[in-house]
Structure formats: structure tokens, C-alpha cells
N, C-alpha and C. Protein backbone atom coordinates (compact mmCIF):
# COMPACT_ATOMS: atom_id res chain seq x y z
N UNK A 1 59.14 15.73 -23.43
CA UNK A 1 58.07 14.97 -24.01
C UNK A 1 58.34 14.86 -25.50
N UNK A 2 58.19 13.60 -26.00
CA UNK A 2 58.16 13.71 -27.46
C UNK A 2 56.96 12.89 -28.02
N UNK A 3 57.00 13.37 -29.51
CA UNK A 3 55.96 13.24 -30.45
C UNK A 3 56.47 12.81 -31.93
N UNK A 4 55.66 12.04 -32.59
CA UNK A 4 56.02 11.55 -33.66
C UNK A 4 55.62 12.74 -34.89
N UNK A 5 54.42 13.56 -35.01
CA UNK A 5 53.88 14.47 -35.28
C UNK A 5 54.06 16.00 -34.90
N UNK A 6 54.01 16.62 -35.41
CA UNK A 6 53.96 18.24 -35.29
C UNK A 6 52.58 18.44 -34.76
N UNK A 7 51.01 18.04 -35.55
CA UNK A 7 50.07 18.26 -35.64
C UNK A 7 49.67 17.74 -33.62
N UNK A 8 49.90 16.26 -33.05
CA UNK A 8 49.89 15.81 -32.00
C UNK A 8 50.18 16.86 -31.16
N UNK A 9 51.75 17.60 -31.03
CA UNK A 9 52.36 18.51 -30.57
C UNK A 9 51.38 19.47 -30.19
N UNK A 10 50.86 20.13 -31.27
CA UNK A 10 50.64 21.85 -31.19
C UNK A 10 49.14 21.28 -30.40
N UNK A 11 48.56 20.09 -30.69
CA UNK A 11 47.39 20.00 -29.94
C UNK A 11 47.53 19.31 -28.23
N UNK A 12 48.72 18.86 -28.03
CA UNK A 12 48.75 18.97 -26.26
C UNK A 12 49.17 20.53 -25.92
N UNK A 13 50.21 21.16 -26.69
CA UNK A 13 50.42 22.31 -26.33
C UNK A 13 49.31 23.52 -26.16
N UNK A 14 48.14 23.13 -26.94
CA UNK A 14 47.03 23.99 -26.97
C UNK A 14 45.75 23.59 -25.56
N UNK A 15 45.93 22.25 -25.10
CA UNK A 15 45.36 21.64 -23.94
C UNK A 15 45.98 22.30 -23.13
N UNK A 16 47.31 22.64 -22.95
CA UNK A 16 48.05 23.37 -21.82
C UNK A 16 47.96 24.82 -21.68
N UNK A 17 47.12 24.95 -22.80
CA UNK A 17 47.13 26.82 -23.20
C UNK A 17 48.34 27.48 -23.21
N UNK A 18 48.84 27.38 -23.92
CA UNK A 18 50.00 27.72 -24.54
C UNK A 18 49.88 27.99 -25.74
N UNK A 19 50.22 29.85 -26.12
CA UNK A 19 50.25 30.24 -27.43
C UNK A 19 51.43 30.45 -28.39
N UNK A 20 51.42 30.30 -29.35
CA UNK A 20 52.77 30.47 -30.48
C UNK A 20 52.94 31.79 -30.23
N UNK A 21 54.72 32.01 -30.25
CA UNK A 21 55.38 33.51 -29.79
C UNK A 21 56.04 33.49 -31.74
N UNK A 22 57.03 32.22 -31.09
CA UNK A 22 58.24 32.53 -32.51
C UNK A 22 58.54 31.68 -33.40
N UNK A 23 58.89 31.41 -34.46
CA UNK A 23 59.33 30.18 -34.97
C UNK A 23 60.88 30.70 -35.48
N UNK A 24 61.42 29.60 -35.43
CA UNK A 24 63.16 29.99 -35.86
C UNK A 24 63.77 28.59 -36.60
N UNK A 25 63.80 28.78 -38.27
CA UNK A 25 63.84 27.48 -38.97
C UNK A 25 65.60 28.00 -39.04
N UNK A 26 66.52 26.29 -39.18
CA UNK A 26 67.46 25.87 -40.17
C UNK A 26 67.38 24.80 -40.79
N UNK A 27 67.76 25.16 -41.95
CA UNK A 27 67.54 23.91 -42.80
C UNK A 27 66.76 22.92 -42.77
N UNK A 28 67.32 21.84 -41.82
CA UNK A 28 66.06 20.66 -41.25
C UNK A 28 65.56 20.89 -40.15
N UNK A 29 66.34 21.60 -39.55
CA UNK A 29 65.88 21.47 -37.72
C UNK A 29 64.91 22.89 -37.38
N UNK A 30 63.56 22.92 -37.12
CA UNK A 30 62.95 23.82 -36.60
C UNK A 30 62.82 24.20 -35.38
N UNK A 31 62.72 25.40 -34.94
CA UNK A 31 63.10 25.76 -33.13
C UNK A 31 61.13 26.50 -33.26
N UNK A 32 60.12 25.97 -32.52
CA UNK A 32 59.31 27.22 -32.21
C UNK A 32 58.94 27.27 -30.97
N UNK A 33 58.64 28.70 -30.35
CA UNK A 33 58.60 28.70 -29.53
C UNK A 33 57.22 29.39 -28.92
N UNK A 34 56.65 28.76 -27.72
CA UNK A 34 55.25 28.98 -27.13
C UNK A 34 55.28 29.43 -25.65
N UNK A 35 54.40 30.15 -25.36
CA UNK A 35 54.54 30.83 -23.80
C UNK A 35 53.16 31.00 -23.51
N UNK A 36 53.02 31.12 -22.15
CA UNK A 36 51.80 31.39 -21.71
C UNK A 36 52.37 32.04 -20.43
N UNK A 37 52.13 33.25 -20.34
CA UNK A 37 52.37 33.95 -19.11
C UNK A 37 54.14 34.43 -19.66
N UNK A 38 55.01 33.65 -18.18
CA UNK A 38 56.44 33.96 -18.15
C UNK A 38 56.83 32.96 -18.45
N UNK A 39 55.94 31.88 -18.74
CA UNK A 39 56.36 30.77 -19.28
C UNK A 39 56.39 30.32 -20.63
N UNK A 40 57.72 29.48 -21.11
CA UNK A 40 57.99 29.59 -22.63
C UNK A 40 58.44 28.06 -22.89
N UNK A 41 57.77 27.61 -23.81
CA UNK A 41 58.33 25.86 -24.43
C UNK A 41 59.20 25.94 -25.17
N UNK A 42 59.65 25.19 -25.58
CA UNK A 42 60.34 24.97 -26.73
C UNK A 42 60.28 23.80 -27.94
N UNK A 43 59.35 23.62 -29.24
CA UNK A 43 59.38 22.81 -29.61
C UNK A 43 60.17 22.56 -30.47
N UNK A 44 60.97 21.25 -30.34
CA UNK A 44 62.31 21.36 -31.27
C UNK A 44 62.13 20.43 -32.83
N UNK A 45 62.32 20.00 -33.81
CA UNK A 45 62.26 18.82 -34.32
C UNK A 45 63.88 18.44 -34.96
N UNK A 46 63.70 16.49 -34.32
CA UNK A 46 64.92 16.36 -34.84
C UNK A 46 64.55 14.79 -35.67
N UNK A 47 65.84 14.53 -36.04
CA UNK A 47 65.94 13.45 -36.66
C UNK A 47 66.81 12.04 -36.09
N UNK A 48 65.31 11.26 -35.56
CA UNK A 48 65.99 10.11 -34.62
C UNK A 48 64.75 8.68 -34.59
N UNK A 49 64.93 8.23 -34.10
CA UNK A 49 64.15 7.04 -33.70
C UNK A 49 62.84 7.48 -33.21
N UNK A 50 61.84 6.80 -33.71
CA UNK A 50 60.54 7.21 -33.85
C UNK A 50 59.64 6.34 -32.57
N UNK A 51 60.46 5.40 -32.12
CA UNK A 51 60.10 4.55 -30.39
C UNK A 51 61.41 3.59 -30.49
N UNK A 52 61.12 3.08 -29.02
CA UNK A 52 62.02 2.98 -28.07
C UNK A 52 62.27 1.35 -28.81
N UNK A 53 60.85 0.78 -29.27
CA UNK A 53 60.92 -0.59 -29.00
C UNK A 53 61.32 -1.02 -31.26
N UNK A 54 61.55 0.11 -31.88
CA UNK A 54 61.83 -0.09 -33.64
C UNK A 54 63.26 0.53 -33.63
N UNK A 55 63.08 -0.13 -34.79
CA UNK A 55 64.44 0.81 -35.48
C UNK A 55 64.17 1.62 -36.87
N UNK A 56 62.72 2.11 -36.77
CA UNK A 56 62.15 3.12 -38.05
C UNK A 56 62.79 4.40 -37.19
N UNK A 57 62.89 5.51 -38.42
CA UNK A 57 64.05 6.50 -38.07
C UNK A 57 63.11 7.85 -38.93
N UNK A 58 62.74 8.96 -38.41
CA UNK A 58 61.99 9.71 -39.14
C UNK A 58 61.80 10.96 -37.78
N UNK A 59 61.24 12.23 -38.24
CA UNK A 59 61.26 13.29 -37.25
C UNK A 59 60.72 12.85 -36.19
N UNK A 60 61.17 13.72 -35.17
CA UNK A 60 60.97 13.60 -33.71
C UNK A 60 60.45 14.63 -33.65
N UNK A 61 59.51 15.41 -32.82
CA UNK A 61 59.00 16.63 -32.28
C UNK A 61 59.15 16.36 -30.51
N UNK A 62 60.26 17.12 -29.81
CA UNK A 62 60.75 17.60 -28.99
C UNK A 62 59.89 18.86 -28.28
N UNK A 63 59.34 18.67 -26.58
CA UNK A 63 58.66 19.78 -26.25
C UNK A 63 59.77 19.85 -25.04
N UNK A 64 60.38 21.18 -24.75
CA UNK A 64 61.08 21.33 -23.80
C UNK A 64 61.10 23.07 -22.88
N UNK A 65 61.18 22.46 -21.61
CA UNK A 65 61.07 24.10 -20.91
C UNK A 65 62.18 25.33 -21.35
N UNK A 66 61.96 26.07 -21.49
CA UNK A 66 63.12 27.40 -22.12
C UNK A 66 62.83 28.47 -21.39
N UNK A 67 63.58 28.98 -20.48
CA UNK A 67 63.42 30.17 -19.33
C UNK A 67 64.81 31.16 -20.02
């Protein structure tokens, strides 16, 4: 799933009940990570195309499963 926003992010992730464990920064790219139970997300942010249908170019927020 992606997001144009961080703020968007942490508020579907909080609909899913899912709490913040870790955060793990480099430079530009942030890794944090959320779990609920044995289960753990991964929100990533990168730097790419902001929709499918522009060519504006600015962070991406990345939600992905991490076992």
C-alpha cells in the first residue's frame, strides 16, 4: 500500500491497530516498524512518483508485511 504522506500512513495503520515498535533512519530513507501481536509492518519511505497518472516526483510512504 502506498501513501503520499507519513501523517495518512500512521492513521490507517492506527485503524488496523497497529502499534510503533522501532524506527531505523538513513540518511533519506526511513525504515519504521509496527506490530500488533506476531504481526509486524513495515513502513518504508522512498523517493518516486507520487501517482500513476503525473510525473510530480516527491516521498512515497511504503506499508509492507515483515515476518
Amino acid at each position: 500500500m502506498q501513501f503520499t504522506s507519513e501523517e495518512k500512513a500512521k492513521i490507517y495503520l492506527k485503524k488496523l491497530k497497529y502499534s510503533y515498535r522501532e524506527s531505523i533512519n538513513y540518511k533519506n530513507e526511513k525504515f519504521k516498524i509496527y506490530g500488533k501481536g506476531r504481526q509486524k509492518l513495515l513502513l518504508t519511505s522512498n523517493f518516486g512518483y507520487l501517482s500513476k497518472n503525473n510525473m510530480d516526483m516527491g516521498v512515497v510512504w511504503n506499508i509492507s508485511i515483515w515476518s
